[in-house]
C-alpha atoms as a PDB file:
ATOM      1  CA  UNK A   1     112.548  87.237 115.086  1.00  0.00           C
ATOM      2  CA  UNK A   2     113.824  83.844 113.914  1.00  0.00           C
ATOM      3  CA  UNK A   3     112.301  83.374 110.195  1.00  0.00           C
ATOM      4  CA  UNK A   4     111.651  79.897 110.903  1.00  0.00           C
ATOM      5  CA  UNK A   5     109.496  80.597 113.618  1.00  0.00           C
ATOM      6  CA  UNK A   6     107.722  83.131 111.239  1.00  0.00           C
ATOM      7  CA  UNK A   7     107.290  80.356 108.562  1.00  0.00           C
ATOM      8  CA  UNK A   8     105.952  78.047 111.566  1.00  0.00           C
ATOM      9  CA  UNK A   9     103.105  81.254 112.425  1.00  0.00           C
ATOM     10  CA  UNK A  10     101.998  81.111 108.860  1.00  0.00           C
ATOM     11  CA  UNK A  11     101.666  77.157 108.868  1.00  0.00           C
ATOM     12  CA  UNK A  12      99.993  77.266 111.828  1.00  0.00           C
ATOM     13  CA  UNK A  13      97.472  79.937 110.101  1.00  0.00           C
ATOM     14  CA  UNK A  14      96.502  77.979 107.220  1.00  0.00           C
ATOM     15  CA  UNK A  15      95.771  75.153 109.513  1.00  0.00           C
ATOM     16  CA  UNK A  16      93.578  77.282 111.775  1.00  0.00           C
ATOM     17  CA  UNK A  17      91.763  78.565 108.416  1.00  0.00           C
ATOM     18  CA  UNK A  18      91.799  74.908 107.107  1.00  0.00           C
ATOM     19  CA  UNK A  19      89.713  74.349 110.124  1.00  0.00           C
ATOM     20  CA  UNK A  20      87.325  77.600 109.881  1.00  0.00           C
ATOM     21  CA  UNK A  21      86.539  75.689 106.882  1.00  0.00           C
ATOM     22  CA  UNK A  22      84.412  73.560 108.898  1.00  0.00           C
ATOM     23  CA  UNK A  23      81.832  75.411 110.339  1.00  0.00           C
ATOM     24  CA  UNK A  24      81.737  77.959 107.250  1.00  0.00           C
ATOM     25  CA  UNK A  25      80.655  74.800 105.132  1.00  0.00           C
ATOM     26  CA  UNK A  26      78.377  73.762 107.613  1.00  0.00           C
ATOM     27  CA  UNK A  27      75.097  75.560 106.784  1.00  0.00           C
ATOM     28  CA  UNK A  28      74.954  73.735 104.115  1.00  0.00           C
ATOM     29  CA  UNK A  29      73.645  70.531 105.655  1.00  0.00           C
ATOM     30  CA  UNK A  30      70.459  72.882 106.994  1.00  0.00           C
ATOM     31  CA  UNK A  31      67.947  72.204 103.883  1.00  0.00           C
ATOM     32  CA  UNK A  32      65.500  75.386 105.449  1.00  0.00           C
ATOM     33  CA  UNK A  33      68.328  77.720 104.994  1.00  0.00           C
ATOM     34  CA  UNK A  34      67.932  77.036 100.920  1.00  0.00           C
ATOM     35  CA  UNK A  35      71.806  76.659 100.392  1.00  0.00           C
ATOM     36  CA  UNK A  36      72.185  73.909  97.755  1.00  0.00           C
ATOM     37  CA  UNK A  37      68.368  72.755  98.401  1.00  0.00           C
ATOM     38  CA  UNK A  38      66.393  71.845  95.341  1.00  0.00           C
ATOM     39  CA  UNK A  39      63.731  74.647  94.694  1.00  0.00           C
ATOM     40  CA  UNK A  40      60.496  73.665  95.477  1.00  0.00           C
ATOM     41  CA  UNK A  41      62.190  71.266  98.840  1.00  0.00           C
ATOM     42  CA  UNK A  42      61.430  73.029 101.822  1.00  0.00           C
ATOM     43  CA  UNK A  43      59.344  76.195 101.293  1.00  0.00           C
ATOM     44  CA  UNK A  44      62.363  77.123  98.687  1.00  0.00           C
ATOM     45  CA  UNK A  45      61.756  78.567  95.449  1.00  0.00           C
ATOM     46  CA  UNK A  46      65.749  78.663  94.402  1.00  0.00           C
ATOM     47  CA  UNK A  47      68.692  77.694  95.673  1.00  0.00           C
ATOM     48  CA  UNK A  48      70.879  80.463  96.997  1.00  0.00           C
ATOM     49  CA  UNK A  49      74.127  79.666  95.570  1.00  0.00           C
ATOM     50  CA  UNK A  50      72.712  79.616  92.112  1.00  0.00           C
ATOM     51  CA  UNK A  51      71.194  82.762  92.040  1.00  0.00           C
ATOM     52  CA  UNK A  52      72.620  86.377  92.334  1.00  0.00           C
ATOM     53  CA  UNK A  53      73.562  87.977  94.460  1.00  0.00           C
ATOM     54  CA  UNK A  54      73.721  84.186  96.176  1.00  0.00           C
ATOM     55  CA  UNK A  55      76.571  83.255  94.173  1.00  0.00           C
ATOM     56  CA  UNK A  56      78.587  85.539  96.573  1.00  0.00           C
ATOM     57  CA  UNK A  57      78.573  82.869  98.783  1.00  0.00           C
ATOM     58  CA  UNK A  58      80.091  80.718  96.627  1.00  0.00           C
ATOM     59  CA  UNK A  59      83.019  83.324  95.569  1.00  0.00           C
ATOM     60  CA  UNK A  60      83.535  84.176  99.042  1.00  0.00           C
ATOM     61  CA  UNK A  61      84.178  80.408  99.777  1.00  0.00           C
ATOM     62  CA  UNK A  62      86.611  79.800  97.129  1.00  0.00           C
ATOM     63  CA  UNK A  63      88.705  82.939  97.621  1.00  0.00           C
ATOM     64  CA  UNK A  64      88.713  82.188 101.705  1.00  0.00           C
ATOM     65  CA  UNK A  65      89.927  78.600 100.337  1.00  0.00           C
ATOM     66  CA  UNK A  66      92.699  80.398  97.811  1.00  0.00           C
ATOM     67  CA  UNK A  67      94.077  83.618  99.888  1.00  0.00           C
ATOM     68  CA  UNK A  68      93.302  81.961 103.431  1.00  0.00           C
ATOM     69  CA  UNK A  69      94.437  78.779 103.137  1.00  0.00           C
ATOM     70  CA  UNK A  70      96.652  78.676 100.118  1.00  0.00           C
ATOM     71  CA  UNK A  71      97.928  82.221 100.410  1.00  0.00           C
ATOM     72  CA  UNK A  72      98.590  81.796 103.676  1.00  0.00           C
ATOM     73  CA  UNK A  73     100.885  78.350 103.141  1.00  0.00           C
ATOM     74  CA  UNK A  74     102.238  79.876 100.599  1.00  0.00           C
ATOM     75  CA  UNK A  75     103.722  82.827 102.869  1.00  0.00           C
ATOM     76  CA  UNK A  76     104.975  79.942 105.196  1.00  0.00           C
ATOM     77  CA  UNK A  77     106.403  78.217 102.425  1.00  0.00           C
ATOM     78  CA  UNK A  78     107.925  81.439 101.215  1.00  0.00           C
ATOM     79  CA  UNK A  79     109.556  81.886 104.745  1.00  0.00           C
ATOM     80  CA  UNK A  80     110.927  78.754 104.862  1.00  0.00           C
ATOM     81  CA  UNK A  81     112.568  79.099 101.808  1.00  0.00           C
ATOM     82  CA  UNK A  82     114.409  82.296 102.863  1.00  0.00           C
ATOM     83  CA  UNK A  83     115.558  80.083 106.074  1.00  0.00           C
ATOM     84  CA  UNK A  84     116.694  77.660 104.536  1.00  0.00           C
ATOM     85  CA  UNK A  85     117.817  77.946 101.020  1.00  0.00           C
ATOM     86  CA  UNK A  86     118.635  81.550 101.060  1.00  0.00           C
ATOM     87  CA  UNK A  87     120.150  81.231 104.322  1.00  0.00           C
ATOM     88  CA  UNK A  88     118.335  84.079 106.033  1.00  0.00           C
ATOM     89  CA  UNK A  89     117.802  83.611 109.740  1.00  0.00           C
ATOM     90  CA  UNK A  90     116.386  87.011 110.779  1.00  0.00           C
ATOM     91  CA  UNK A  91     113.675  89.235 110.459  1.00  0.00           C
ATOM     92  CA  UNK A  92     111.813  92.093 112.049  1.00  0.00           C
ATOM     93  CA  UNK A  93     108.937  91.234 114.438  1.00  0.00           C
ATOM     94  CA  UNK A  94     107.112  94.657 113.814  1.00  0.00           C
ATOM     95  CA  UNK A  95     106.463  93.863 110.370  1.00  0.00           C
ATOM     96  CA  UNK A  96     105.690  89.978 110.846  1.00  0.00           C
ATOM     97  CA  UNK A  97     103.033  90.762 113.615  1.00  0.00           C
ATOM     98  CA  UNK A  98     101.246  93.267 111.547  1.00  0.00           C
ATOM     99  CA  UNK A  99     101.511  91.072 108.166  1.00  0.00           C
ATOM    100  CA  UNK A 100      99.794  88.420 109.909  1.00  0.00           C
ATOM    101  CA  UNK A 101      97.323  90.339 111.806  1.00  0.00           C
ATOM    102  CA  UNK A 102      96.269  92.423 108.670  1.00  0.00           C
ATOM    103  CA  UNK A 103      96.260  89.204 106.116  1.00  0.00           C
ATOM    104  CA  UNK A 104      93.884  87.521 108.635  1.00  0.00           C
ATOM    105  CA  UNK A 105      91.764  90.575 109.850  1.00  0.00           C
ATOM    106  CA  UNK A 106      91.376  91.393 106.164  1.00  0.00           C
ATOM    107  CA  UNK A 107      90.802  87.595 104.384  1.00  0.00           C
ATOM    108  CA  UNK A 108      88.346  86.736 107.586  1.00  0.00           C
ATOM    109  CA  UNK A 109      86.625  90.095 106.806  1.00  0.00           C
ATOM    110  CA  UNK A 110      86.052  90.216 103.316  1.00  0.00           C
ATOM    111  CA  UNK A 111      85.244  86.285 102.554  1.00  0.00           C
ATOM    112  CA  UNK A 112      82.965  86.710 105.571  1.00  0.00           C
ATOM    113  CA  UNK A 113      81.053  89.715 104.080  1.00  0.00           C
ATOM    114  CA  UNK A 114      81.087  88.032 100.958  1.00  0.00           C
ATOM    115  CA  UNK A 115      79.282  85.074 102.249  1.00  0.00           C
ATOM    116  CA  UNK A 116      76.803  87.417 104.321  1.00  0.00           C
ATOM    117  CA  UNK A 117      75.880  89.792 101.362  1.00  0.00           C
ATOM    118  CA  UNK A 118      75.341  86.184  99.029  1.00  0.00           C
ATOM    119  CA  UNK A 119      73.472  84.802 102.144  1.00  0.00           C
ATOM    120  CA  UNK A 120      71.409  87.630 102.906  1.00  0.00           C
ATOM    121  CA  UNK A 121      70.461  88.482  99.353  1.00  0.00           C
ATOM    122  CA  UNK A 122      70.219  84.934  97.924  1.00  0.00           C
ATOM    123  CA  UNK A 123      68.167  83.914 100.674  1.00  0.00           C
ATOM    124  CA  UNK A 124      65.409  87.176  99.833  1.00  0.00           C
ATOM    125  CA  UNK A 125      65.423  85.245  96.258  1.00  0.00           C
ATOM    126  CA  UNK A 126      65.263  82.001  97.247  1.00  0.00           C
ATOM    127  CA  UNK A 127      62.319  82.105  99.226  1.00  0.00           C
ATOM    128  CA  UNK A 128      59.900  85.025  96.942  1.00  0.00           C
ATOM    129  CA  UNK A 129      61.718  87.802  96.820  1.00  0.00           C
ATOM    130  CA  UNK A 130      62.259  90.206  93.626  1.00  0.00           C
ATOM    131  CA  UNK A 131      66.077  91.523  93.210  1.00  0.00           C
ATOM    132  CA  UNK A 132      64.737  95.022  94.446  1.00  0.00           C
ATOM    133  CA  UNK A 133      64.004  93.823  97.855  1.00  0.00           C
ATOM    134  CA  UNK A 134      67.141  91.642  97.495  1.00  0.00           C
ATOM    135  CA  UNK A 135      69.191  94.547  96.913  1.00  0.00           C
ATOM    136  CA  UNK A 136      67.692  96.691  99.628  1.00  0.00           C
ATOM    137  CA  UNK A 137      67.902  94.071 102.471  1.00  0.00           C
ATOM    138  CA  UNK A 138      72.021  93.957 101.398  1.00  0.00           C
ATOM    139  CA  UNK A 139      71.892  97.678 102.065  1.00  0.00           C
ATOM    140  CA  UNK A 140      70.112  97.821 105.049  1.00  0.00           C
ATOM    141  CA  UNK A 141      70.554  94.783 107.114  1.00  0.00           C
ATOM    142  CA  UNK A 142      74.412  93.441 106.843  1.00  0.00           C
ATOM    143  CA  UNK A 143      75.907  96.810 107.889  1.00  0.00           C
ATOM    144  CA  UNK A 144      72.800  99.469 108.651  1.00  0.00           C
ATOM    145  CA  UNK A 145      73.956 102.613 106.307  1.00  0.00           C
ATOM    146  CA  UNK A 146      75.775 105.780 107.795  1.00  0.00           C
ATOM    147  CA  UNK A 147      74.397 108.343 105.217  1.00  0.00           C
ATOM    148  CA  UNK A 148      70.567 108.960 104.257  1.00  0.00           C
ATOM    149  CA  UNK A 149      72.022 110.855 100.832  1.00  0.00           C
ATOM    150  CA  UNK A 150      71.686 108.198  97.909  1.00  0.00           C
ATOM    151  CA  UNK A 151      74.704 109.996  96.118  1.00  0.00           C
ATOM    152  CA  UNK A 152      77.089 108.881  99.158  1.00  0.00           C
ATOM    153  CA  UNK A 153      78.868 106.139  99.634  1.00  0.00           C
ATOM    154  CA  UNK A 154      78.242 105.551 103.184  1.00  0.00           C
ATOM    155  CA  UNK A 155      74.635 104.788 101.677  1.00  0.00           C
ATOM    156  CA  UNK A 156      75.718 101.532 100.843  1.00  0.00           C
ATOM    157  CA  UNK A 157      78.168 100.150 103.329  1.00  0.00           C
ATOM    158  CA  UNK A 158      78.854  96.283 102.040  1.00  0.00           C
ATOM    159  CA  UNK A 159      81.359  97.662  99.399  1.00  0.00           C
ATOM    160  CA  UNK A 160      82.566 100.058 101.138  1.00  0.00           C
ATOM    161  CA  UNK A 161      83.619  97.173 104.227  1.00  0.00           C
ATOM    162  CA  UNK A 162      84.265  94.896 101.316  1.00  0.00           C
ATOM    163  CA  UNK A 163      86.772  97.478  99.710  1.00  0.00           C
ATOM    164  CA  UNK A 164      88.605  98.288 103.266  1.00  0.00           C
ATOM    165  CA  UNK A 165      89.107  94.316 103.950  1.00  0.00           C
ATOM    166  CA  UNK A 166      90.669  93.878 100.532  1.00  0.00           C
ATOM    167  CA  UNK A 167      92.575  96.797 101.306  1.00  0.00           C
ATOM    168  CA  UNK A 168      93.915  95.615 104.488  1.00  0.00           C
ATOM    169  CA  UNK A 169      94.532  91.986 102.979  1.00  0.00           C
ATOM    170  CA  UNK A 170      96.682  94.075 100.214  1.00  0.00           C
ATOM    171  CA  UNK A 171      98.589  96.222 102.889  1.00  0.00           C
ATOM    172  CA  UNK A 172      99.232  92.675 104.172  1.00  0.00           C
ATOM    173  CA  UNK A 173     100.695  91.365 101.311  1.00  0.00           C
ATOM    174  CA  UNK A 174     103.092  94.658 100.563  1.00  0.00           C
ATOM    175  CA  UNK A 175     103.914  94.365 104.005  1.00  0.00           C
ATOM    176  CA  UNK A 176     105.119  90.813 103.410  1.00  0.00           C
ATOM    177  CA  UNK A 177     107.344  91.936 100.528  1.00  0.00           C
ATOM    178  CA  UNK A 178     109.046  94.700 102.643  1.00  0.00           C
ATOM    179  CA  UNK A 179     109.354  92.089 105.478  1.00  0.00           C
ATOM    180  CA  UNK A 180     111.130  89.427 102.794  1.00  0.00           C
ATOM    181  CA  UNK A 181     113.835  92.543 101.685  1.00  0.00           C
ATOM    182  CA  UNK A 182     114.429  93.344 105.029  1.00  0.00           C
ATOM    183  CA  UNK A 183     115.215  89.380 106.239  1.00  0.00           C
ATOM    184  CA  UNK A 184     119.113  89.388 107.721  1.00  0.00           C
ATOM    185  CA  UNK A 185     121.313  86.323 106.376  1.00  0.00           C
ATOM    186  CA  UNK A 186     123.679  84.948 108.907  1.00  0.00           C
ATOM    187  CA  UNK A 187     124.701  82.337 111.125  1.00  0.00           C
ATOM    188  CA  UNK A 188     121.792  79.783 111.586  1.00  0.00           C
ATOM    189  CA  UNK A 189     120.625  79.760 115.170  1.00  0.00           C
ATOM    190  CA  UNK A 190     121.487  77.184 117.627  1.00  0.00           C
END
């Protein structure tokens, strides 16, 4: 595969998440939903991005904004560096195709659950809840747990999600390094 078509894939990424930005920063405008509402404005008692576990939200805006969009220019501007300055005109589709897929299944998944485990718990705090209950509805309502034991950790299942998506989003990025030291100089395409 041509590597300035694979720069051109990753430009075209961090536009598309450039535009997920949209409706991820929309809820904000909804006052009910307590997400940078004043307490005591609409039945809320806090404001979910201020308090933990809300504050979650917040991280898992700013990292989809850093490894989404910037990470993912980044690996066009990368590419495009290779094609032109280095002078390096091919590169293998196999590993292209599953750095992209994997970067995006694994940023979208773990800024996402992120923002759900901030939303979910903030949102038990912001409107009476004690941590307790905040802590419990986490456990029991983003992803419904796979193991009654306490001691296991399918008891829990946001971390353990969390921890597979930043795996995958890591695989990604090795993935991109092996694709950059396997990248064929030559003759540039016509």
């Amino acid at each position: 595969m041509r590597v300035d078509s694979i720069a051109r894939k990753f430009m075209l990424l961090a536009v598309f998440n450039g535009l997920l930005l949209i409706p991820f920063t929309a809820p904000i405008l909804v006052p009910t939903l307590c997400i940078a509402t004043p307490p005591g404005s609409f039945g809320c008692q806090a404001s979910i991005e201020i308090v933990w576990p809300g504050t979650w939200m917040l991280v898992g805006f700013f990292v989809f904004i850093i490894v989404g969009v910037l990470g993912a220019l980044a690996w066009s501007l990368v590419y495009y560096h290779q094609w032109t300055v280095l002078e390096k005109h091919e590169g293998g589709k196999t590993l292209l195709w599953l750095q992209l897929i994997l970067f995006e299944v694994g940023v979208l998944g773990a800024t996402s659950l992120m923002a759900t485990i901030g939303f979910v718990g903030g949102h038990v705090l912001a409107t009476g809840g004690g941590i307790a209950v905040s802590a419990e509805a986490i456990r029991t309502q983003i992803i419904p747990p796979l193991s009654t034991d306490p001691s296991s950790p399918l008891y829990d299942m946001p971390p353990v999600a969390e921890a597979a998506f930043i795996g995958l989003s890591l695989l990604a990025q090795l993935l991109g390094f092996l694709n950059l030291l396997t990248l064929k100089k030559g003759a540039a395409p016509a």
